[in-house]
Protein backbone atom coordinates (compact mmCIF):
# COMPACT_ATOMS: atom_id res chain seq x y z
CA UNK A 1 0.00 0.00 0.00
CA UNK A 2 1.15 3.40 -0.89
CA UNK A 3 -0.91 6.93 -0.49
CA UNK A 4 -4.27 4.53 0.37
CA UNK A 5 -3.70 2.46 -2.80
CA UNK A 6 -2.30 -0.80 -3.71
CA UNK A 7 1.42 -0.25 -5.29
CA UNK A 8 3.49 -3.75 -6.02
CA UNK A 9 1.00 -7.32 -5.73
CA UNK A 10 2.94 -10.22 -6.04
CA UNK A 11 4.72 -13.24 -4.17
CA UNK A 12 7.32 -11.92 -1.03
CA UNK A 13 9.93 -13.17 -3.55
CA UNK A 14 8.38 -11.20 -6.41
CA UNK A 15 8.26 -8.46 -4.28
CA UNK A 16 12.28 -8.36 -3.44
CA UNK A 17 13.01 -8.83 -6.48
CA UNK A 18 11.35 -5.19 -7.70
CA UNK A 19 12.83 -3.36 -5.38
CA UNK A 20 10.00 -1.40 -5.12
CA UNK A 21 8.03 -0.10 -1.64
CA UNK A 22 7.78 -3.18 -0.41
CA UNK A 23 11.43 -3.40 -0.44
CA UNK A 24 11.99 -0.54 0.31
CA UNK A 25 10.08 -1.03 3.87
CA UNK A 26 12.62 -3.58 4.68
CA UNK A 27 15.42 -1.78 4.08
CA UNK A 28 13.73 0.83 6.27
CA UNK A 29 13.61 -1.96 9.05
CA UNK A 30 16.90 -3.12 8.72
CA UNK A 31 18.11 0.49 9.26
CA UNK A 32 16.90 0.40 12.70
CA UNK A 33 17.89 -2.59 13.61
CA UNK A 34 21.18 -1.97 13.20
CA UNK A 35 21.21 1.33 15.59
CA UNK A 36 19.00 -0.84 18.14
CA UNK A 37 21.25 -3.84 17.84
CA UNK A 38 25.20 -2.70 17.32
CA UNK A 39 26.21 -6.19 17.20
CA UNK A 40 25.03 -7.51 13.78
CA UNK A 41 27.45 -10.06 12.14
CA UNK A 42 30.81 -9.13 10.07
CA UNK A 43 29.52 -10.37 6.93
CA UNK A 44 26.29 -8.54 7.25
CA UNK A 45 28.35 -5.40 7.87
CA UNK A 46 30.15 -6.00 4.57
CA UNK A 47 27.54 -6.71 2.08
CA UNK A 48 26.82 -4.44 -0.26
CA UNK A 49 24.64 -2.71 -2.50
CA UNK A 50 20.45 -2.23 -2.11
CA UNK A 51 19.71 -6.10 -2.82
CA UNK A 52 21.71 -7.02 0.29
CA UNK A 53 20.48 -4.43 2.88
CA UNK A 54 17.01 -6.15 1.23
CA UNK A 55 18.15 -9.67 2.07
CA UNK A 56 19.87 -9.16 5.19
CA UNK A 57 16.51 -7.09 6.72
CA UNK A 58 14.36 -10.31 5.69
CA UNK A 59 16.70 -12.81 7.28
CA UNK A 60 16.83 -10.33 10.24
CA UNK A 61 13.54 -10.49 10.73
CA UNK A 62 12.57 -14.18 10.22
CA UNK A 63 15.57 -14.47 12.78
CA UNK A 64 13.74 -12.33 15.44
CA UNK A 65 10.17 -13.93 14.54
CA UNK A 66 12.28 -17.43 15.23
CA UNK A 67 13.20 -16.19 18.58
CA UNK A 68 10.07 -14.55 19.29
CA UNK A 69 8.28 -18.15 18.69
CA UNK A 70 10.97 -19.59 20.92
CA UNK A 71 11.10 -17.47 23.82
CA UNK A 72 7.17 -17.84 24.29
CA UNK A 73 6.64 -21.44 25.46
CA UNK A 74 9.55 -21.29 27.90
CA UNK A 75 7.35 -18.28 30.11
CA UNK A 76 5.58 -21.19 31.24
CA UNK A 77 2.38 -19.08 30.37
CA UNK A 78 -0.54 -22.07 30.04
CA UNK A 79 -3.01 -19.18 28.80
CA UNK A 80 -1.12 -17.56 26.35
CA UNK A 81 -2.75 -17.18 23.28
CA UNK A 82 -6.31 -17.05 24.56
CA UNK A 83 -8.81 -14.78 23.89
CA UNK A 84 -11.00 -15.48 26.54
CA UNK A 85 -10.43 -16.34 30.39
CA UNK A 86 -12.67 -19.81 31.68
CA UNK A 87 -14.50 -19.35 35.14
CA UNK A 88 -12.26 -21.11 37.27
CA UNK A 89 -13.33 -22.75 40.43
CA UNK A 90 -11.90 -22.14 43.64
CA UNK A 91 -10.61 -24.37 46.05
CA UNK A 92 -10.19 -25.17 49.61
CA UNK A 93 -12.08 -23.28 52.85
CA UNK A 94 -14.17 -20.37 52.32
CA UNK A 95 -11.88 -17.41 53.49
CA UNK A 96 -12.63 -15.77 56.93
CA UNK A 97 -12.70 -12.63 55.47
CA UNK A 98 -15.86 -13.34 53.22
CA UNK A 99 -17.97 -13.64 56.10
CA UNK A 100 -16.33 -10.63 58.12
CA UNK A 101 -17.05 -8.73 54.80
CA UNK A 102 -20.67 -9.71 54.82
CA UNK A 103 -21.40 -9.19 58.51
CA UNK A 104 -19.51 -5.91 57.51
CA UNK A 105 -21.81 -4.58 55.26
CA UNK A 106 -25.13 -5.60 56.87
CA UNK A 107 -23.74 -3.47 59.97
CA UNK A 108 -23.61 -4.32 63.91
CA UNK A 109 -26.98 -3.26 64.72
CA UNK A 110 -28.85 -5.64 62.13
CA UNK A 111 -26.43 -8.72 63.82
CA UNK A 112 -26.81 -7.46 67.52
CA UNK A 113 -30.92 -7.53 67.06
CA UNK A 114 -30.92 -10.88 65.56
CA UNK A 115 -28.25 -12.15 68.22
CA UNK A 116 -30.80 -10.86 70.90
CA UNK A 117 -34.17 -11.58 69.57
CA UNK A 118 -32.89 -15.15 68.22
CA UNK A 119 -31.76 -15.97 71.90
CA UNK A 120 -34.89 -15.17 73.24
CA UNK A 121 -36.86 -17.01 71.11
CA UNK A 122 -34.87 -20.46 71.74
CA UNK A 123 -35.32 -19.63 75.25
CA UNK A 124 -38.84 -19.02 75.63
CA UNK A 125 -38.98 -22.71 73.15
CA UNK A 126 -37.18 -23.79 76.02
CA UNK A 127 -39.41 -23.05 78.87
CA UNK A 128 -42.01 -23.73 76.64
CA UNK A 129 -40.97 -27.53 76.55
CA UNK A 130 -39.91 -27.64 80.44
CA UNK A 131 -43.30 -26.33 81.42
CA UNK A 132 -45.36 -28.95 79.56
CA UNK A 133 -43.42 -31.39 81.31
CA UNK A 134 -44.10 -29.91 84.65
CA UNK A 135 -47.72 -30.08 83.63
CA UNK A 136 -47.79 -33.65 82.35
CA UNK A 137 -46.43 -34.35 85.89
CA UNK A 138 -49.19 -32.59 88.03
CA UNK A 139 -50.79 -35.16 89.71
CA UNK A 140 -54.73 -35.20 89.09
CA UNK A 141 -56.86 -34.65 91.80
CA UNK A 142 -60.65 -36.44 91.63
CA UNK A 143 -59.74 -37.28 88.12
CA UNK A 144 -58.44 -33.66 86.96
CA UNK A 145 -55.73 -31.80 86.81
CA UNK A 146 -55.36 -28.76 89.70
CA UNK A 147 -53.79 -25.16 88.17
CA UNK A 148 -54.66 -25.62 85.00
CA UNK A 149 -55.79 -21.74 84.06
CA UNK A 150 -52.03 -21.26 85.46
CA UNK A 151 -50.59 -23.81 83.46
CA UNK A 152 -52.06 -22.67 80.20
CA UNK A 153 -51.69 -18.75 80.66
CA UNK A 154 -47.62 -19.69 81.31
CA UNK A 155 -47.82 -21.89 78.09
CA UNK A 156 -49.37 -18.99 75.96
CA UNK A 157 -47.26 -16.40 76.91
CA UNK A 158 -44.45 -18.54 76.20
CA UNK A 159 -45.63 -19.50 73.10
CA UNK A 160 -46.35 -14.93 72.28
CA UNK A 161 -42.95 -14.58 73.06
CA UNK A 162 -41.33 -17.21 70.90
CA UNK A 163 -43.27 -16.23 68.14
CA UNK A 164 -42.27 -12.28 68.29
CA UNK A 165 -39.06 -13.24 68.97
CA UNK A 166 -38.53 -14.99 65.94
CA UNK A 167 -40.71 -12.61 64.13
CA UNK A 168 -38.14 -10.07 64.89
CA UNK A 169 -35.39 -11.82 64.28
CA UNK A 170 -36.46 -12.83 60.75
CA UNK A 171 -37.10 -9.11 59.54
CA UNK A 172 -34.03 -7.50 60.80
CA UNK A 173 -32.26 -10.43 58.86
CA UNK A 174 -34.32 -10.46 56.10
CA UNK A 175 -34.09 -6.23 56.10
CA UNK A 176 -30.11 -6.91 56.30
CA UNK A 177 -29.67 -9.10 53.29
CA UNK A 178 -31.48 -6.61 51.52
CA UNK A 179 -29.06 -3.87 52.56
CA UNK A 180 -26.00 -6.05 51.65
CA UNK A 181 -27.82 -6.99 48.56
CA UNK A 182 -28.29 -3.97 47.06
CA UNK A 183 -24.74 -2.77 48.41
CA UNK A 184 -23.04 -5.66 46.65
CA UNK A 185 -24.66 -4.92 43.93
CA UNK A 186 -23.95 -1.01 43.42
CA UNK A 187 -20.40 -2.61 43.69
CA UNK A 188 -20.93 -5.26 41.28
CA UNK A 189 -22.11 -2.96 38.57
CA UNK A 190 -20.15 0.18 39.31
CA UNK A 191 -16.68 -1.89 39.07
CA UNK A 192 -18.33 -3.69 35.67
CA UNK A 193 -19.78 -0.54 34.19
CA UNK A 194 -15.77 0.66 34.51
CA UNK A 195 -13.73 -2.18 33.32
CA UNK A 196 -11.74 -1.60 30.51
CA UNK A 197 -12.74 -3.08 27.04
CA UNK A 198 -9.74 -5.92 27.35
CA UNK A 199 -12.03 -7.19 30.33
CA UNK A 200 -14.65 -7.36 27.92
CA UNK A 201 -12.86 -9.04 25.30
CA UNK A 202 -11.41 -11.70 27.39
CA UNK A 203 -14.65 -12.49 29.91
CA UNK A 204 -17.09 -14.78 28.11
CA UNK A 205 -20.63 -12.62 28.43
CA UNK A 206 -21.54 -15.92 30.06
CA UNK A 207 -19.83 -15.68 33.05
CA UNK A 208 -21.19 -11.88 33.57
CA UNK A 209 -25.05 -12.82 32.95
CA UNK A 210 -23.95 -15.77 36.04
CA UNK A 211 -22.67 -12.95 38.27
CA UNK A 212 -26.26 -10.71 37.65
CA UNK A 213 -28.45 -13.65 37.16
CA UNK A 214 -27.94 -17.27 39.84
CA UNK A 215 -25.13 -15.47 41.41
CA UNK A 216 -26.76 -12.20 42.62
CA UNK A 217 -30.33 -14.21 43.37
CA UNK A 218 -28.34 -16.57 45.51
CA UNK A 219 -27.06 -13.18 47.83
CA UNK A 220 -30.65 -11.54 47.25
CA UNK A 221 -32.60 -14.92 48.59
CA UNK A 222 -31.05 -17.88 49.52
CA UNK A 223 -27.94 -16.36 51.88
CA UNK A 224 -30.18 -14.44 54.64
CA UNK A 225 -32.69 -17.26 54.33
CA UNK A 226 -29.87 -19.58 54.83
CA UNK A 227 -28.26 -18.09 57.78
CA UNK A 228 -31.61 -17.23 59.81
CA UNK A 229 -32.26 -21.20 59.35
CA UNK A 230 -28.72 -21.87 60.42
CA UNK A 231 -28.85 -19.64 63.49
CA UNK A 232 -32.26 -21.49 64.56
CA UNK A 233 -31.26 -25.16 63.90
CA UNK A 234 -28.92 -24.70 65.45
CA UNK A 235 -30.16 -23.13 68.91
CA UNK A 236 -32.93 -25.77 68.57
CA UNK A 237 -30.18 -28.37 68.40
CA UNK A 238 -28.64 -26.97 71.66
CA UNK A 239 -31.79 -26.92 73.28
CA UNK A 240 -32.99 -30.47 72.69
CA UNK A 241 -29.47 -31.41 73.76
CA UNK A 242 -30.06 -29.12 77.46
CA UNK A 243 -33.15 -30.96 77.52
CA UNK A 244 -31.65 -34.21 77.50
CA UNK A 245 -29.01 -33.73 79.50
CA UNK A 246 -31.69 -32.35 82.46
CA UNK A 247 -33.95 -35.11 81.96
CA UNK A 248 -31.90 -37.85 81.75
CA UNK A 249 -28.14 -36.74 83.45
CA UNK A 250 -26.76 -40.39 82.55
CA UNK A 251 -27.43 -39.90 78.83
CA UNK A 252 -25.40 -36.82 78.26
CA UNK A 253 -22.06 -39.53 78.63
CA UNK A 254 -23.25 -39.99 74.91
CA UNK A 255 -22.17 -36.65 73.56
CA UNK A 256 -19.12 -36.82 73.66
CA UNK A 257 -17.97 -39.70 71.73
CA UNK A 258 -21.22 -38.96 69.47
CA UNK A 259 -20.30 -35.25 69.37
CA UNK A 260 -16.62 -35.96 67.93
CA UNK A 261 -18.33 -38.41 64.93
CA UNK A 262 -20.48 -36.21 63.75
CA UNK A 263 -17.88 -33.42 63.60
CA UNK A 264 -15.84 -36.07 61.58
CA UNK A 265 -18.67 -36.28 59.33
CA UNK A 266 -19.45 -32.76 59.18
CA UNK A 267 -15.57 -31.83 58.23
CA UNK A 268 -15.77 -34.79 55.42
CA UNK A 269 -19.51 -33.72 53.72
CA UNK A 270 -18.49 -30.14 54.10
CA UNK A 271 -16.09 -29.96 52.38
CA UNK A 272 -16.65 -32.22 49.43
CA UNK A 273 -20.76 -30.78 49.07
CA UNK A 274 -18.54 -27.07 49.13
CA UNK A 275 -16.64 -28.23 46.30
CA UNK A 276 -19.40 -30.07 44.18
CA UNK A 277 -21.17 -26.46 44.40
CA UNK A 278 -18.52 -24.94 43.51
CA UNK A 279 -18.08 -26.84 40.33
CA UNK A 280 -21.87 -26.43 39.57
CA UNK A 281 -21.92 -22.78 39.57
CA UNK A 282 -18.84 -22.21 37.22
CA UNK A 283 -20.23 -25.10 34.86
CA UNK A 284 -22.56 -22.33 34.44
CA UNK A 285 -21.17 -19.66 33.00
CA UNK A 286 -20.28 -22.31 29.84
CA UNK A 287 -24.02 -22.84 29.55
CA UNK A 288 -24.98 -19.00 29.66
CA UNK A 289 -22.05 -18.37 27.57
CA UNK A 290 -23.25 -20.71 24.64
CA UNK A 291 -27.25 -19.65 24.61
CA UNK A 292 -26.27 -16.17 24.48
CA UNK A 293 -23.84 -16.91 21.25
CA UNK A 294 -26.36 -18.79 19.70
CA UNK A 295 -29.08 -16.64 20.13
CA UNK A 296 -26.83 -14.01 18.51
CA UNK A 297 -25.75 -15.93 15.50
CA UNK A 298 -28.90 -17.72 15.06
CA UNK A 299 -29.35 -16.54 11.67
CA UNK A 300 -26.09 -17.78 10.27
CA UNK A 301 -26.21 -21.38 12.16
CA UNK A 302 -29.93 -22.22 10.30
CA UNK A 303 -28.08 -20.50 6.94
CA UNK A 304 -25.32 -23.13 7.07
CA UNK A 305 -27.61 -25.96 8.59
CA UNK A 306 -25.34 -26.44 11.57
CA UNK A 307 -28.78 -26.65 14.32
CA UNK A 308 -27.56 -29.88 15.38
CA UNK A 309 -24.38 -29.53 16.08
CA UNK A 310 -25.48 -26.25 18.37
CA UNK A 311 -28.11 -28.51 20.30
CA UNK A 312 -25.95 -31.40 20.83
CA UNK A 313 -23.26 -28.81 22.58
CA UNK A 314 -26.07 -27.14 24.47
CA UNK A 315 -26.77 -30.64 25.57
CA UNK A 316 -23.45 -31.92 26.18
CA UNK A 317 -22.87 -28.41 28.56
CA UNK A 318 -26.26 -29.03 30.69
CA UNK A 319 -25.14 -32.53 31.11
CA UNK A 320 -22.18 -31.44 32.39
CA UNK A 321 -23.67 -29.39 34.89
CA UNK A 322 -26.37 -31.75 36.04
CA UNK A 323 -23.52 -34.14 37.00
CA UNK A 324 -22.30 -31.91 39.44
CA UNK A 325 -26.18 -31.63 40.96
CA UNK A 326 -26.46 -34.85 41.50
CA UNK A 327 -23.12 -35.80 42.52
CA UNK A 328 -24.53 -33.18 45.82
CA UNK A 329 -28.19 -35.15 45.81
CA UNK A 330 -26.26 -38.01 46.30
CA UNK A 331 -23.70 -36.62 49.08
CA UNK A 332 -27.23 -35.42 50.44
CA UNK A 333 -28.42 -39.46 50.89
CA UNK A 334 -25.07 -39.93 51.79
CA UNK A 335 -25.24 -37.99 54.61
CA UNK A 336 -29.04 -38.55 55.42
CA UNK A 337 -27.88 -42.23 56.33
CA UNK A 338 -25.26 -41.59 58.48
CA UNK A 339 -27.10 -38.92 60.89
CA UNK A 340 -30.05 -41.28 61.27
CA UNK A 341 -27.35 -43.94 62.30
CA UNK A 342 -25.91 -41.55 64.75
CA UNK A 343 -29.04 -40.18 65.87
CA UNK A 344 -30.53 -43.63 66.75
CA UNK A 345 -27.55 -44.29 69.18
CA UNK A 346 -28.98 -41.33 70.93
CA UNK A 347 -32.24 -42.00 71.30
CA UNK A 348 -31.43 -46.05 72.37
CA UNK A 349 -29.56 -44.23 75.17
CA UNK A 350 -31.98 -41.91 76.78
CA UNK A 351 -34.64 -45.09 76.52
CA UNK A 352 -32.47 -47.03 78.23
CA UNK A 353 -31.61 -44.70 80.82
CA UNK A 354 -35.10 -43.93 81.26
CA UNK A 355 -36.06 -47.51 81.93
CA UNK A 356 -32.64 -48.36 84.30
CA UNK A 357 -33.82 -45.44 86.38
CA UNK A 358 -37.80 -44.86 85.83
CA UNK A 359 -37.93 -44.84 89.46
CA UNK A 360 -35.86 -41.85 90.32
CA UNK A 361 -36.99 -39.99 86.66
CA UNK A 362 -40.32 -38.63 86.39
CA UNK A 363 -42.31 -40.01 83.35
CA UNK A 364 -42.79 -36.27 82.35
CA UNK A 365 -39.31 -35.62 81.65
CA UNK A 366 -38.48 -39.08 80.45
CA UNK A 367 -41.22 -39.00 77.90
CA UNK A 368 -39.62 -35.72 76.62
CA UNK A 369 -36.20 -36.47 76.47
CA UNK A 370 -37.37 -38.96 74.16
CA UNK A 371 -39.52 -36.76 72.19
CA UNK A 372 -36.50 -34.51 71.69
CA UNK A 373 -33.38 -37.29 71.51
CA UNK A 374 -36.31 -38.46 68.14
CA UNK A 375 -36.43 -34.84 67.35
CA UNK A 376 -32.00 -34.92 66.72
CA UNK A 377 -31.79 -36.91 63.64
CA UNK A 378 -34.27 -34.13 61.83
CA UNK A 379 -32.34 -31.75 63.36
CA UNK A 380 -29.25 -32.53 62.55
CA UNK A 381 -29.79 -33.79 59.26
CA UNK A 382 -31.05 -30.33 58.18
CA UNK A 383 -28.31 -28.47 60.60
CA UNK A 384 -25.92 -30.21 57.86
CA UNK A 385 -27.85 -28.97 54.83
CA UNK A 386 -28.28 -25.24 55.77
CA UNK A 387 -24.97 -25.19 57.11
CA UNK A 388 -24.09 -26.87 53.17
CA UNK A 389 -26.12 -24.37 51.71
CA UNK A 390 -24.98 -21.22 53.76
CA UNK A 391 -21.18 -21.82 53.10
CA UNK A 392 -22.16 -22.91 49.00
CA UNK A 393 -23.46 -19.20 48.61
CA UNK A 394 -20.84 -17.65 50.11
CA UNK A 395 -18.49 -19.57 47.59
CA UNK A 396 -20.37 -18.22 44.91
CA UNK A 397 -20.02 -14.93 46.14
CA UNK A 398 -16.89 -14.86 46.70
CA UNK A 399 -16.41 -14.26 42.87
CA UNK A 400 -18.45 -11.19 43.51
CA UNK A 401 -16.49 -9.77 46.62
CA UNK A 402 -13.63 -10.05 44.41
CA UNK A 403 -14.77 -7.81 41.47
């Protein structure tokens, strides 16, 4: 090209041979390698003549093109020569600093209230439960029982207090993950709406309609949800196990032993279920990534007939990420098993402890120590699965805090 038009077209070898612009160019570029690089050869320094600045320029640069080629592969670089950068999944325990971030943002007063109102709720649940076994234990008197307008006005303002207590608790939670929502978000989009257009060019659109769309519904819904189930499971856990231990002394020796298995199998399921999730929310952004292509170049896949092959890799990509689901269904059974196993050992204790010593036990508190020791296995089966659930989210915002 020369002035905006086409001057020499021909072969490269053609095109040395004229000596025209194209030649020219190289003779240009062998000029200044020669004042960057002082060191060319003696017998480049003593050719002569236009032909041989020509020829030395082109084996020059094939010579530097050569190295260039070389020197790339030993950088070690695994990515080099991608356009795009994959959603990689992390690894490993959710950093302590995601959670003092979140708790951050939702502020001290939303987490004091729900401390507070959450406490008194478990322990109005708790007298609730002591007192009806107080009143199963009132001996009747001409066939009926004495006290009972006392009884039941104690039983319903235990049963007022638990419920605004946990009525509380759940807005100010619910009004803090909407706070830290809409915080992360302002974030989310303010640090997006400023990247650079390499950011663009290298992050599939997929992985950006993940961080708006599953990704920003799972801090909107399922984290505060999550973590006000956590925090009661697992006051109602300590509470059945208080119960226990005042009904039936003797069967509190269980915890221990039980108490150090099912952290075992906590530390095991935790971890893997953490990971599966993990892998299930970047096998997303693949998915995402592909419909959006598609639905912008579905005119030229029906012109050259290639609907097939587009379905089949829509297909193959869903598959994909259903494995990971129900690889975490099945760590679900997994675990399921396993707690009822525990949980049984419990409850064989306190009714055996309740029969060795019915006479020094009253059949009040005997009857619900069993009630509750039945009541574990739920318990604990679900602590597990919020407890899953509440760390999975945080994983998948973690890509978010980063941003």
């Amino acid at each position: 090209m020369s002035d905006g038009r086409i001057s020499e077209v021909g072969t490269y070898t053609e095109l040395l041979e004229k000596n025209g612009a194209f030649a020219e160019f190289l003779q240009t570029y062998a000029l200044t390698a020669e004042q960057d690089e002082p060191h060319i050869d003696g017998q480049e320094e003593g050719s002569k003549g236009r032909g041989a600045e020509v020829m030395k320029a082109d084996t020059h640069l094939k010579k530097e093109m050569t190295s260039e080629g070389a020197e790339a592969p030993t950088e070690g670089d695994a990515d080099a020569g991608k356009l795009t950068e994959e959603d990689v999944a992390l690894t490993g325990r959710v950093k302590l600093s995601v959670y003092l971030e979140y708790c951050k943002i939702m502020g001290k007063w939303y987490l004091l209230m729900c401390a507070v109102f959450f406490i008194i709720q478990q322990v109005a649940a708790l007298g609730h439960n002591y007192w009806i076994g107080l009143w199963a234990d009132d001996p009747p008197v001409n066939g009926t029982q004495q006290n009972t307008s006392m009884r039941l006005a104690v039983y319903s303002v235990l049963g007022i207090v638990q419920a605004l207590g946990i009525f509380i608790a759940s807005a100010t939670i619910i009004v803090g993950g909407v706070s830290v929502s809409r915080q992360l978000h302002s974030k989310l989009l303010y640090s997006i709406l400023r990247s650079p257009l390499s950011f663009f060019e290298r992050t599939p659109s997929g992985n950006l309609t993940n961080r708006f769309a599953k990704e920003m519904d799972t801090i909107d819904n399922i984290i505060p949800q999550m973590l006000m189930m956590f925090i009661v499971m697992s006051l109602t856990i300590l509470e059945i196990l208080l119960v226990i231990a005042i009904a039936t002394p003797l069967a509190a020796v269980a915890f221990v032993p039980l108490g150090l298995l099912y952290f075992f199998l906590q530390r095991f399921y935790v971890a893997t279920s953490r990971q599966l999730k993990r892998l299930d929310a970047v096998s997303k952004s693949p998915l995402y990534t592909h419909f959006n292509e598609t639905l912008q170049g579905v005119n030229v896949i029906r012109a050259f007939k290639e609907q097939d092959r587009f379905i089949q890799e829509s297909n193959l990509r869903l598959n994909t990420n259903q494995r990971f689901y129900f690889s975490s269904f099945v760590a679900n059974r997994w675990l399921s098993v396993r707690c009822d196993l525990l949980s049984n050992f419990i409850v064989f204790t306190v009714a055996v402890v309740g029969v060795l010593f019915r006479d020094s036990i009253s059949p009040g508190l005997v009857g619900l120590a069993i009630v509750n020791s039945l009541r574990v296995s739920i318990m604990k089966h679900f602590n597990y699965l919020v407890y899953r659930n509440l760390l999975q989210p945080y994983n998948k915002s973690e890509a978010s805090y980063s941003e």
